[in-house]
Protein backbone atom coordinates (compact mmCIF):
# COMPACT_ATOMS: atom_id res chain seq x y z
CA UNK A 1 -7.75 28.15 8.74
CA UNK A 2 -10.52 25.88 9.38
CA UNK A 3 -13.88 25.71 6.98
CA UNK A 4 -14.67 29.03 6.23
CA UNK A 5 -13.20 30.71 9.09
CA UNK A 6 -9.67 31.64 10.29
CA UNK A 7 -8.72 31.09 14.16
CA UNK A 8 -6.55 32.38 15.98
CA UNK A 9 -5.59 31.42 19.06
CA UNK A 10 -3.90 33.03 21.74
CA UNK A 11 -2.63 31.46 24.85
CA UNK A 12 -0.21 31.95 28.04
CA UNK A 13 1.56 29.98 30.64
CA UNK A 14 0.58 31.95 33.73
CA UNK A 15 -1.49 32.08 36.65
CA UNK A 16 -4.85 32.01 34.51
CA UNK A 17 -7.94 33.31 35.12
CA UNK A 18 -9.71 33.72 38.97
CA UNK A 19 -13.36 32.87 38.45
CA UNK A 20 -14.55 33.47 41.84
CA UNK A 21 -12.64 37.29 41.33
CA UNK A 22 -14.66 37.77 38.15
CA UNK A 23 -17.72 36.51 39.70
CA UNK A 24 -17.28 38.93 42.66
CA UNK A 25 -16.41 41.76 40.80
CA UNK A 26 -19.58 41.30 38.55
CA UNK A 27 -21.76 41.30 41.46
CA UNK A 28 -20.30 44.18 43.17
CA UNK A 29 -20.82 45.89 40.01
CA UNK A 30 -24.46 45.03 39.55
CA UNK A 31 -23.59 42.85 36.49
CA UNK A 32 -24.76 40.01 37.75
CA UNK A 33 -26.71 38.68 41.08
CA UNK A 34 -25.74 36.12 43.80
CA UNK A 35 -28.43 33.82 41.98
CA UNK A 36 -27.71 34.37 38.75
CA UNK A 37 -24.10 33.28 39.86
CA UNK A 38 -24.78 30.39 41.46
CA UNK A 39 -26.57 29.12 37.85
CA UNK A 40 -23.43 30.37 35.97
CA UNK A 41 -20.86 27.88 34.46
CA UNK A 42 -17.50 28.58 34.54
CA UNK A 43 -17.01 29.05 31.05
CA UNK A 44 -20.03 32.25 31.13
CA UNK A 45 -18.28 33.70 34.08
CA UNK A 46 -14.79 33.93 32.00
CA UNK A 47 -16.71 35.47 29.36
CA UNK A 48 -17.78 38.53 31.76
CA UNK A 49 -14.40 40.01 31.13
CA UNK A 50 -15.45 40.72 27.59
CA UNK A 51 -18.78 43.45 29.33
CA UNK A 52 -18.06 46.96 29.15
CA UNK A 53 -16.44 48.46 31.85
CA UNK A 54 -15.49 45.33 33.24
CA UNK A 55 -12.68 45.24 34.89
CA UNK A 56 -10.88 43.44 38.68
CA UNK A 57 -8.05 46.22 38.41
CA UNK A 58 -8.00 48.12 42.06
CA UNK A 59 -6.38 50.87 40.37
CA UNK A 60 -7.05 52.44 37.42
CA UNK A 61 -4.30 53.60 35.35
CA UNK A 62 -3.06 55.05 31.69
CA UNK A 63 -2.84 51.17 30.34
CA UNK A 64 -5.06 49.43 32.78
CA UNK A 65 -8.01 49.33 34.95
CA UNK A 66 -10.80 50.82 32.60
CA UNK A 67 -12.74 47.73 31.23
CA UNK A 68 -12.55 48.53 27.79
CA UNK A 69 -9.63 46.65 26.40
CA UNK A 70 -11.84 43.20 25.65
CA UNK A 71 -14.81 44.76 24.92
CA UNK A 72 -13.07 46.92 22.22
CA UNK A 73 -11.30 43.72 20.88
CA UNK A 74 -14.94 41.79 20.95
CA UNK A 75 -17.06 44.36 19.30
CA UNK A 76 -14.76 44.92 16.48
CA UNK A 77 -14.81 41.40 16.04
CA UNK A 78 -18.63 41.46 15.75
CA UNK A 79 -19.22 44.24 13.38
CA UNK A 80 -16.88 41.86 10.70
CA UNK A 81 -18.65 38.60 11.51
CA UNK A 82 -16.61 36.65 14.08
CA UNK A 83 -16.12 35.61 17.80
CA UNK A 84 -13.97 35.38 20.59
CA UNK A 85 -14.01 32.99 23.52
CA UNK A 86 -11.27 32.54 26.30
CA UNK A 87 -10.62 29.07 28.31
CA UNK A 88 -8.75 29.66 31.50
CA UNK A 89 -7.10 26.41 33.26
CA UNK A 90 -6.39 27.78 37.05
CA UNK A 91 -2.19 27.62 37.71
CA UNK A 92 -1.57 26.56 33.27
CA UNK A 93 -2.83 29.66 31.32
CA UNK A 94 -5.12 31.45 29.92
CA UNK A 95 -6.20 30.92 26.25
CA UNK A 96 -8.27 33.50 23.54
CA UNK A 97 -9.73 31.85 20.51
CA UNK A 98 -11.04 34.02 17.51
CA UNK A 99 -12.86 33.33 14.98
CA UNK A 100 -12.58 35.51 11.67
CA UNK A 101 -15.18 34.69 8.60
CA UNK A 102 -13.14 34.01 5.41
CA UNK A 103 -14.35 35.96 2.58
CA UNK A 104 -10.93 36.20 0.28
CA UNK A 105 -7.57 35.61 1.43
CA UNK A 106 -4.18 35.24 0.18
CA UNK A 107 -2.45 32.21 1.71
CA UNK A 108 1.28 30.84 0.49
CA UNK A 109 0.42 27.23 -0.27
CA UNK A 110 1.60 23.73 -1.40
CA UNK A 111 0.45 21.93 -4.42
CA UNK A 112 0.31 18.00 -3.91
CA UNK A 113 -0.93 15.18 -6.33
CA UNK A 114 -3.01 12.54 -5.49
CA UNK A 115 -4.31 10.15 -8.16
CA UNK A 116 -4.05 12.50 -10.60
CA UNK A 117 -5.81 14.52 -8.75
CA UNK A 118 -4.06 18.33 -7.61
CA UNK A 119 -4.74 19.82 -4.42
CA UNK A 120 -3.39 23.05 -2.15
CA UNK A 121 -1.86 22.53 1.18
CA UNK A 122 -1.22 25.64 3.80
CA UNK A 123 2.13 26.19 3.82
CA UNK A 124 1.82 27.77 7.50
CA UNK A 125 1.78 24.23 8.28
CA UNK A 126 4.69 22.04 6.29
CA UNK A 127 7.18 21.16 8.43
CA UNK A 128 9.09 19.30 5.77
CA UNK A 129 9.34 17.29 2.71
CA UNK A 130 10.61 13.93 3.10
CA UNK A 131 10.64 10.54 0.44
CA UNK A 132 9.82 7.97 1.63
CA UNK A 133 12.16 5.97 -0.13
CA UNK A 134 14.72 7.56 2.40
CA UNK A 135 16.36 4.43 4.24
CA UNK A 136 15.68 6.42 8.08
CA UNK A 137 11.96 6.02 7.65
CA UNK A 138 10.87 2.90 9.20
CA UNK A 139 6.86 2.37 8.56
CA UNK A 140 4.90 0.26 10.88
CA UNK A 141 1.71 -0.14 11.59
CA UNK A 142 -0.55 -0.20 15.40
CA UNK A 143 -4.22 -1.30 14.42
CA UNK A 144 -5.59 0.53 11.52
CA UNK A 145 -3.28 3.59 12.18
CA UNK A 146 0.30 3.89 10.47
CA UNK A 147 3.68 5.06 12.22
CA UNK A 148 6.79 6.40 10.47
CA UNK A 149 10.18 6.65 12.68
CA UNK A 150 10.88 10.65 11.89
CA UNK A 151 13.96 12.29 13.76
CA UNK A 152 13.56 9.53 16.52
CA UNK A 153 9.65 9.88 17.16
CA UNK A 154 7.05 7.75 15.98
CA UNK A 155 4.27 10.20 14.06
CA UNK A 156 1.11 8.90 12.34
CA UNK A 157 0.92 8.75 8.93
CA UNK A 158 -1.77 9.66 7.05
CA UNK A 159 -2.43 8.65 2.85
CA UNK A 160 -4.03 11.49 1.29
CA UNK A 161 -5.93 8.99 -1.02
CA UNK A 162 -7.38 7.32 1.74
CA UNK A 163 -8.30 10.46 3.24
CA UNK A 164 -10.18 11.35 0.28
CA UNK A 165 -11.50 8.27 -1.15
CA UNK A 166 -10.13 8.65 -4.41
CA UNK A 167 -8.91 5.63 -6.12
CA UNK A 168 -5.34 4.27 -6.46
CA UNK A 169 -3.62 3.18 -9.42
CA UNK A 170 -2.58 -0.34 -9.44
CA UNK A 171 0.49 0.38 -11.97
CA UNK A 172 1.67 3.66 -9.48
CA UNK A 173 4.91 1.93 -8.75
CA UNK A 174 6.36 5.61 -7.59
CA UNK A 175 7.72 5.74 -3.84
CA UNK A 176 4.82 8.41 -1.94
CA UNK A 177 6.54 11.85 -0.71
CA UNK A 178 5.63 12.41 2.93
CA UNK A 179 4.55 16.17 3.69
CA UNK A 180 5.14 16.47 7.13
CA UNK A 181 2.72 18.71 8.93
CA UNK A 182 2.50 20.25 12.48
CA UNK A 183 -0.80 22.00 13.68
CA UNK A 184 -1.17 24.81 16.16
CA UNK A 185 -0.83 22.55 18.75
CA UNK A 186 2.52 21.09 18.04
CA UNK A 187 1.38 17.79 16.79
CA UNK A 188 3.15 16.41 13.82
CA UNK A 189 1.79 13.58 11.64
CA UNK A 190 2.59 12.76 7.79
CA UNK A 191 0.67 13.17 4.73
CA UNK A 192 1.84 10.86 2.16
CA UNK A 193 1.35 12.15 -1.40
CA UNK A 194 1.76 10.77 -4.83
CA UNK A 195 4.02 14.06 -5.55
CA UNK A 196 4.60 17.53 -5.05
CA UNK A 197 4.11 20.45 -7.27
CA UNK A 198 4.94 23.99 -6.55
CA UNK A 199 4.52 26.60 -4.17
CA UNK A 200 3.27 29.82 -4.67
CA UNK A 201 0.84 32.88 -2.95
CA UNK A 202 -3.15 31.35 -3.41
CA UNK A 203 -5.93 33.55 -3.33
CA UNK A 204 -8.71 31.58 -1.83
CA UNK A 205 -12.29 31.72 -2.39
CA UNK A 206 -15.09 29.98 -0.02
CA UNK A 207 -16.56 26.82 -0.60
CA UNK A 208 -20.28 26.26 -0.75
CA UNK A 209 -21.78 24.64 3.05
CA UNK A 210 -22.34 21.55 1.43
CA UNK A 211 -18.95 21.09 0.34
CA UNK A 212 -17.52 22.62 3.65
CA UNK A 213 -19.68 20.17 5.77
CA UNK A 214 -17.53 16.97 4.54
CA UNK A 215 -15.06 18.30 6.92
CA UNK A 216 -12.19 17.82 4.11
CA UNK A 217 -11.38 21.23 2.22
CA UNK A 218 -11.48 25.10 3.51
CA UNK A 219 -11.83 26.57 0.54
CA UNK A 220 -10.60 26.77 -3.50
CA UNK A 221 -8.10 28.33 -5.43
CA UNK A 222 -7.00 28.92 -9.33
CA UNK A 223 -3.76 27.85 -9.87
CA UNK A 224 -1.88 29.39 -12.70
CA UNK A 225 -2.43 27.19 -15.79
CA UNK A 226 -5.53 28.05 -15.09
CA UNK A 227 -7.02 24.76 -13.00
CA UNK A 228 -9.51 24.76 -10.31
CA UNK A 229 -7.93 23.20 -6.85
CA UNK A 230 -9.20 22.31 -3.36
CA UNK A 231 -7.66 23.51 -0.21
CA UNK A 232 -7.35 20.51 2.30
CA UNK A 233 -8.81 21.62 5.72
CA UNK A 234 -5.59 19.52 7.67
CA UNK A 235 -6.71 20.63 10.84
CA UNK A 236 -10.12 18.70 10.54
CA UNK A 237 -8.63 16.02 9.10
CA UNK A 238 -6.09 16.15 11.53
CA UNK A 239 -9.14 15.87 14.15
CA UNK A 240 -11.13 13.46 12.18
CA UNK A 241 -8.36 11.18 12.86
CA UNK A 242 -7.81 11.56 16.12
CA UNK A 243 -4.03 13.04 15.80
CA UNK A 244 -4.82 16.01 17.39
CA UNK A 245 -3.78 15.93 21.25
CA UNK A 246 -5.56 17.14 24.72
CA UNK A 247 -2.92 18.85 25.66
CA UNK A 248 -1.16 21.79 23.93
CA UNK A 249 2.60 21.15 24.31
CA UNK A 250 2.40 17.44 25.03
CA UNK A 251 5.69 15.62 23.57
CA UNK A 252 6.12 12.98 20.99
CA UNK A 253 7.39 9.93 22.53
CA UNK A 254 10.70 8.77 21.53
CA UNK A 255 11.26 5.63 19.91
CA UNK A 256 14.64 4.89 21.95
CA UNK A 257 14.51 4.60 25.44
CA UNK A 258 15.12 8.07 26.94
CA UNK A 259 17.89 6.42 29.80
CA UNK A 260 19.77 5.00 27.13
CA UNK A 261 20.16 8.59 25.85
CA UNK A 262 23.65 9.97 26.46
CA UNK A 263 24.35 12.52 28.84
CA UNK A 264 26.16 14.46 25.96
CA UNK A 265 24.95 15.57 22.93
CA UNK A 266 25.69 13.82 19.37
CA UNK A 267 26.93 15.51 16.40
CA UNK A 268 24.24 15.36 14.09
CA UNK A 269 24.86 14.84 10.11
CA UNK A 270 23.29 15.26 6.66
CA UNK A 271 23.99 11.39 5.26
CA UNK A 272 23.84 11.04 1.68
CA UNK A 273 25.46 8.69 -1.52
CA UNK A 274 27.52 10.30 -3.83
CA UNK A 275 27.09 8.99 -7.50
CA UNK A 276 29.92 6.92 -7.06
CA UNK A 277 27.67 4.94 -4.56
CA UNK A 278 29.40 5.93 -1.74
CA UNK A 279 28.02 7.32 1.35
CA UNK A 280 29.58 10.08 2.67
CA UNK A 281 28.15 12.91 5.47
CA UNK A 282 28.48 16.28 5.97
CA UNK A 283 27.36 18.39 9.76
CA UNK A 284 23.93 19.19 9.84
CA UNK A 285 24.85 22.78 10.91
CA UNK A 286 26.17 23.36 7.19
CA UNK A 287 22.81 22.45 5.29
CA UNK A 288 20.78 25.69 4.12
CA UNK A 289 18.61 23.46 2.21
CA UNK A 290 18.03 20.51 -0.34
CA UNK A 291 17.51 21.85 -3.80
CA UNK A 292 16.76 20.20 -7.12
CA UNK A 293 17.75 21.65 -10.04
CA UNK A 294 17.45 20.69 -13.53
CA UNK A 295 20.89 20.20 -15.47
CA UNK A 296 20.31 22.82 -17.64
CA UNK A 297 21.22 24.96 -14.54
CA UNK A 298 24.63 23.96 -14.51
CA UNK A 299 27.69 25.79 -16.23
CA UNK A 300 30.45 23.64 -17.23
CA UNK A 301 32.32 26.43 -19.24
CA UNK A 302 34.52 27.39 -16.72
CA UNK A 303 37.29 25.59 -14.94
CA UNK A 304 34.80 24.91 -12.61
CA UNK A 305 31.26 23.98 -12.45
CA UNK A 306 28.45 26.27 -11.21
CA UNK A 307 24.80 26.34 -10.92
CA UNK A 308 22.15 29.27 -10.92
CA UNK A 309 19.71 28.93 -8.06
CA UNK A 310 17.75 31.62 -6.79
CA UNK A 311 19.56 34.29 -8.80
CA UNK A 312 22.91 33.40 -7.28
CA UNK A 313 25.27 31.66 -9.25
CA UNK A 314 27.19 29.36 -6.72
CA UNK A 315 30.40 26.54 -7.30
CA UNK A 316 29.20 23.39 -7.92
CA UNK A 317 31.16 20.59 -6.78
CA UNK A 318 31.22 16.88 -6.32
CA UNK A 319 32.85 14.20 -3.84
CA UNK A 320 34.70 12.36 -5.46
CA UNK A 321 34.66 13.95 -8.62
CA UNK A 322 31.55 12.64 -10.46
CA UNK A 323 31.66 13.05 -14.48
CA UNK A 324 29.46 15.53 -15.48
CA UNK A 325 27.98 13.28 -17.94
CA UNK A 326 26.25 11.45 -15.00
CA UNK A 327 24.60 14.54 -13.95
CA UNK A 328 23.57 14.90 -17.33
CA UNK A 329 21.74 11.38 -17.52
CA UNK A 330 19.63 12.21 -14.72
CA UNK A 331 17.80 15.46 -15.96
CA UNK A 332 17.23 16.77 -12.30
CA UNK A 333 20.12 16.61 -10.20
CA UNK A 334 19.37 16.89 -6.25
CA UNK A 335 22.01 19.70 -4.56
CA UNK A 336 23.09 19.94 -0.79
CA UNK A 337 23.22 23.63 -0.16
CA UNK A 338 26.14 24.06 2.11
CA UNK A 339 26.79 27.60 4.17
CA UNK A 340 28.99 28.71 6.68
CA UNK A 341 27.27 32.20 7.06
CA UNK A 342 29.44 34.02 4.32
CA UNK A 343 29.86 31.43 1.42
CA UNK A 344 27.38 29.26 -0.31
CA UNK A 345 28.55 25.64 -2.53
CA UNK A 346 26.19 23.25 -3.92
CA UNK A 347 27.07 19.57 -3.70
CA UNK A 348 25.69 17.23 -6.38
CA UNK A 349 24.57 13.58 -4.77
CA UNK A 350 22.89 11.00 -6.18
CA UNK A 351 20.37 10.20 -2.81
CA UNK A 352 20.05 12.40 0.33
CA UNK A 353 19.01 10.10 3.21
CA UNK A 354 18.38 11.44 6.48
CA UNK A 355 19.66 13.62 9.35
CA UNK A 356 21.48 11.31 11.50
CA UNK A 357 23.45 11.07 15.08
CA UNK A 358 26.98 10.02 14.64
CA UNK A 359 27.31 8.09 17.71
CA UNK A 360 30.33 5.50 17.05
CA UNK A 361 34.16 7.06 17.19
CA UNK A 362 34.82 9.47 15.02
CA UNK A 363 38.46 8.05 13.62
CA UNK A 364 40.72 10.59 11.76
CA UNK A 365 41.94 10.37 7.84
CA UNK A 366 45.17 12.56 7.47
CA UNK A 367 46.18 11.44 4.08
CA UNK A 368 42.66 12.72 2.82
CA UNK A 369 42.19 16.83 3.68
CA UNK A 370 38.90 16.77 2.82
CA UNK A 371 37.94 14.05 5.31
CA UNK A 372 37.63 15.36 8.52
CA UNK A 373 36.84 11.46 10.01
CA UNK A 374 35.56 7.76 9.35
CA UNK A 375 32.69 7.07 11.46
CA UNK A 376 29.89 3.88 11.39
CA UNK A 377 26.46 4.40 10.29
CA UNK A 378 24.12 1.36 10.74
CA UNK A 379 27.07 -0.74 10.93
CA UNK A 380 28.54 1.04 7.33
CA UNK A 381 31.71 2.89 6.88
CA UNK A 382 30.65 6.87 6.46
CA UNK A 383 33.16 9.90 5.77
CA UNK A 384 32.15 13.08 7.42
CA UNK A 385 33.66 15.40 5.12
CA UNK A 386 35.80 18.29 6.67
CA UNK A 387 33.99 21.35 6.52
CA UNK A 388 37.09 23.91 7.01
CA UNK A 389 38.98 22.48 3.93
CA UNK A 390 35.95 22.09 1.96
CA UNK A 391 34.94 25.96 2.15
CA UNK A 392 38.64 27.11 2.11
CA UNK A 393 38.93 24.86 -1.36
CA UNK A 394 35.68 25.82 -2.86
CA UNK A 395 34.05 28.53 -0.78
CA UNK A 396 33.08 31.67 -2.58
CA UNK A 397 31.19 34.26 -2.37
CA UNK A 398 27.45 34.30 -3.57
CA UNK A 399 27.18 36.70 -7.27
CA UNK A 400 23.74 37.87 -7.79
CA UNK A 401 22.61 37.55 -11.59
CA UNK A 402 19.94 39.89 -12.53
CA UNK A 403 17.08 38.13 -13.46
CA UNK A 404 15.92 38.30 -17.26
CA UNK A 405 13.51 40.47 -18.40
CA UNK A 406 10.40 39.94 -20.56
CA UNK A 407 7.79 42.51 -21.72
CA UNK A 408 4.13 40.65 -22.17
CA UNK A 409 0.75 41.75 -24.19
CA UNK A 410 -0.97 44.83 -22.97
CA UNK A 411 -4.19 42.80 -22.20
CA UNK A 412 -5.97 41.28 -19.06
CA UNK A 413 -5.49 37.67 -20.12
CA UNK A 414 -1.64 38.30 -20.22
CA UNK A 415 -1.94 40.35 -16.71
CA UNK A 416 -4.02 37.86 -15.17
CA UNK A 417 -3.13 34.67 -16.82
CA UNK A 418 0.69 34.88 -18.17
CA UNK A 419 2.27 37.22 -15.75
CA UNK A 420 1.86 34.62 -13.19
CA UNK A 421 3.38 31.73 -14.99
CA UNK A 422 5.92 34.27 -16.35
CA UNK A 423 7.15 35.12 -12.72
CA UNK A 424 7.37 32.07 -11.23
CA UNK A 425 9.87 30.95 -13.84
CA UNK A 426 12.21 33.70 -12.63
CA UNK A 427 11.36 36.35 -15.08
CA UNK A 428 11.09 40.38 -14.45
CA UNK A 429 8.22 41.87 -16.22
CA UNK A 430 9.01 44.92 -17.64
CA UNK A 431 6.66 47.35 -19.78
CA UNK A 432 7.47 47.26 -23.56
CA UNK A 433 8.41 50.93 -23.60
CA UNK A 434 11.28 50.15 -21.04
CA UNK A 435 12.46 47.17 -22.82
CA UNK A 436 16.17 47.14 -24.29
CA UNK A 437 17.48 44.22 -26.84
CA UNK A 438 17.72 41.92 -23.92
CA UNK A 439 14.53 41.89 -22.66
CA UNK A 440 12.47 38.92 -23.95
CA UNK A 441 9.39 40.03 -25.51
CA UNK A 442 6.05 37.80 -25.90
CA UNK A 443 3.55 39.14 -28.83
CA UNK A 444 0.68 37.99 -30.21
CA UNK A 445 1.41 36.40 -33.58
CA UNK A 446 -0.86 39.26 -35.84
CA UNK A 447 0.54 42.03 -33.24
CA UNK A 448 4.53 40.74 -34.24
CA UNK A 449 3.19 41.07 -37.95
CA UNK A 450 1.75 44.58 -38.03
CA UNK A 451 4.94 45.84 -36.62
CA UNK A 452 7.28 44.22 -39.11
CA UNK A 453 4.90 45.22 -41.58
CA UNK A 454 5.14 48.73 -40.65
CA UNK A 455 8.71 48.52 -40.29
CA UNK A 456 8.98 48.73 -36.49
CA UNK A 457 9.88 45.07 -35.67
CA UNK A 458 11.11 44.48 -32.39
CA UNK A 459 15.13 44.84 -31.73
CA UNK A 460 15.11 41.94 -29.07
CA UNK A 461 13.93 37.94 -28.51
CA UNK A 462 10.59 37.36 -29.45
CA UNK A 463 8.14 34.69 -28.55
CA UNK A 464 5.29 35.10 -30.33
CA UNK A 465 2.04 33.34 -29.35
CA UNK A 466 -1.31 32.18 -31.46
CA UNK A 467 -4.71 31.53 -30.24
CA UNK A 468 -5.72 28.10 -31.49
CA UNK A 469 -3.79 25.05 -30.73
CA UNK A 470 -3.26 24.01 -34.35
CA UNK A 471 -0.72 25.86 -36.06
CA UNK A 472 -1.27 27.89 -39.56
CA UNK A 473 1.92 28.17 -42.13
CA UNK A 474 4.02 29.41 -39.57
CA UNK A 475 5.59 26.90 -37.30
CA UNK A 476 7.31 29.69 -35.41
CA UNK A 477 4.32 30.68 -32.96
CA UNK A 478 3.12 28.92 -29.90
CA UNK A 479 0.02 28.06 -28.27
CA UNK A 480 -0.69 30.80 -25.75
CA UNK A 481 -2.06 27.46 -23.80
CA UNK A 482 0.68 25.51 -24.26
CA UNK A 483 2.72 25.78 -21.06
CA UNK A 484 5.81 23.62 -21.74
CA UNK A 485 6.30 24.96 -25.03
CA UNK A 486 6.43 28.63 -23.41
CA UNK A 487 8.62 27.69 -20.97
CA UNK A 488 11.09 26.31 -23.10
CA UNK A 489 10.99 29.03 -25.19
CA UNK A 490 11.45 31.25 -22.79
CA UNK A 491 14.84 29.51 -21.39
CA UNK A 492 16.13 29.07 -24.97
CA UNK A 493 15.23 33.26 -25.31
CA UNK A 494 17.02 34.31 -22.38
CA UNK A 495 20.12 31.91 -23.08
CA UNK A 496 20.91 34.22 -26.36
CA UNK A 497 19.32 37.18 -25.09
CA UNK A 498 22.45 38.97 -25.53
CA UNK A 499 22.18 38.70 -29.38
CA UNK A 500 20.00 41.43 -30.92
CA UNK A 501 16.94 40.14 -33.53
CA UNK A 502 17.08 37.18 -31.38
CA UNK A 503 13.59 34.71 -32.33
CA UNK A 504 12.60 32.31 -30.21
């Protein structure tokens, strides 16, 4: 997306186009004359593959040959508003670029925070998350234009606030988060941001041409508390900053020197300190994902600890052991999901650091089975923890939980406005004449009181909600606005959902 348009491009690596074909073609055809050739660019002649009829096929057949392939493809583009242009580079490829007019779209998208400021990223374009308190970065800085070392290339780095002009708080002692995006092209650079939000589906609106013309945002979107957001246009500000490259698959140049490369491959490893403050490392192959979940999430009921993420409820473990009260003191604890294609485990750590090559001997430990081997990282003992034994200790399989479900007000406000919120926090919405005394059901305050009034109160957890901030006698509402409240109350329903006349 770019402005108020969407373009797509598409592009070979073959012979490309033969201008002096086209232009013979066209003036065997009567399309064109010999003079008005001769005053032709090369870029109009290309664009004579779009006419009707058009075509250099010798022989017409069921899929070829009949000129009306492009012009079909150009005309339909037309009657909705847009374009389409090809570029043809003789032995490298041919390339199509279309341009679509952006009325209303549905994008999956990143929220980011910049001085207190919220704004939408596409997701079509995060390549990864990465803090940059992570020890692997290594910022530096050629002129005006910052470099951070990322997997072994040097990509610019961009700071949002900068970008925007917005101003910087003095007291912001918080490490950025680096967004790393890559455009169409392949180019990567980094976005550093003061933090990241959620992700979720956007529907985006247009901007108005004086907004659009700063070259900044492609459009704006309602998130689900309700607040207005722009959409950064990154690839404008991509080319407003030069980081966009001439050439399409041109590679990022390696920080090492590419002869001092071995011949072999490396294993490559997930590094990261336990909260025991050691560092310990586990093959790259293994990681699904990093997750962060809050320590609510975790069971400790059972012999063994477990955590619910993404309605699966997977073994939790810890090397070395780490008391759970740790965990506990942290609020948030960050996870290493580990899979070996059947069986999931989470692995609590106190700091995931980077993706590294373990290039030093890899020396064995016998006396520990879950060690597979001592290596050096940066000149520090690492163990590389044996994968086999861990999954034959801990592996299990995933079990799916159903997700808990909640019945809402038959209004717009609660369709539009709380169903969203609602969902995101993992919640099914049910209607209330398909609810049983599990499923969590939010009422307006006067709507709860009619029905116990009339003796028909509800069987199951209730959260009921007022309209004005300031509560009345009854402390046991909340503030339809008030989203931490409802979220809470939500967790705290579905946690005893199991016992009938449940309140929240």
């Amino acid at each position: 997306q770019s402005g108020n348009t969407i373009a797509i491009v598409i592009s070979d690596d073959g012979h490309g186009l033969d201008e002096d074909r086209i232009a013979a073609k066209a003036i065997a055809t009567g399309l064109i004359t010999t003079a008005e050739r001769s005053a032709m660019s090369r870029d109009k002649i290309l664009n004579l593959v779009f006419e009707p009829g058009f075509s250099t096929a010798e022989v017409v057949s069921n899929v070829s040959g009949r000129g009306v392939g492009l012009d079909v493809v150009r005309q339909n583009l037309e009657k909705v508003g847009g374009s389409i242009k090809v570029s043809s580079q003789p032995g490298h490829g041919t390339l199509f670029t279309m341009q679509i007019p952006l009325t209303l779209s549905i994008i999956a998208g990143l929220t980011v925070e910049v001085s207190g400021q919220r704004f939408a990223i596409p997701q079509s374009y995060v390549e990864e998350i990465v803090q940059a308190s992570t020890t692997a970065l290594d910022l530096s800085h050629m002129g005006e234009t910052a470099l951070i070392t990322f997997r072994g290339n040097r990509v610019p780095c961009l700071m949002l606030a900068d970008v925007l002009g917005v101003d910087t708080s003095a007291d912001d002692a918080r490490d950025p988060t680096l967004v790393m995006l890559r455009l169409a092209t392949g180019d990567l650079f980094a976005l550093a941001v003061d933090g990241i939000h959620n992700h979720g589906d956007l529907v985006v609106k247009p901007l108005a041409p004086a907004v659009m013309k700063s070259g900044l945002y492609a459009g704006s979107t309602l998130l689900d508390d309700g607040q207005p957001v722009l959409l950064l246009d990154v690839a404008n500000i991509a080319a407003a900053h030069d980081l966009v490259s001439d050439a399409r698959a041109r590679a990022l140049q390696p920080v090492a020197d590419e002869a001092a490369k071995p011949a072999h491959a490396l294993p490559r490893a997930m590094l990261f300190t336990d909260f025991k403050g050691r560092r310990s490392a586990v093959r790259l192959e293994l990681v699904q994902r990093i997750e962060t979940a809050p320590v609510s999430a975790i069971d400790c009921s059972g012999p063994r600890p477990r955590v619910v993420i993404d309605g699966l409820i997977l073994p939790l473990i810890d090397l070395p052991d780490t008391p759970i009260a740790a965990l506990e003191n942290a609020g948030r604890v960050r996870l290493l999901r580990l899979s070996d294609g059947a069986c999931e485990l989470l692995v609590a750590v106190r700091q995931v650091e980077d993706a590294v090559e373990l290039a030093g001997p890899l020396i064995p430990v016998p006396e520990d089975p879950l060690a597979e081997a001592v290596t050096l990282v940066d000149g520090q003992p690492v163990t590389l923890i044996d994968a086999h034994e861990l999954f034959a200790r801990y592996g299990e399989q995933p079990v799916a939980t159903g997700r808990p479900r909640c019945s809402l007000p038959a209004d717009d406000w609660a369709r539009t406005i709380l169903a969203p919120l609602v969902t995101s926090a993992g919640y099914e919405i049910v209607p209330p004449e398909t609810a049983d005394p599990q499923t969590i059901a939010i009422v307006f305050d006067e709507v709860f009181e009619a029905a116990e009034a009339l003796g028909r109160g509800l069987t199951g957890p209730v959260i009921r909600l007022r309209d004005r901030p300031e509560a009345t006698t009854d402390s046991d509402t909340i503030y339809r606005y008030d989203r931490d409240a409802l979220l809470s109350a939500l967790t705290s329903a579905a946690r005893f959902a199991h016992r009938p006349g449940g309140r929240a």
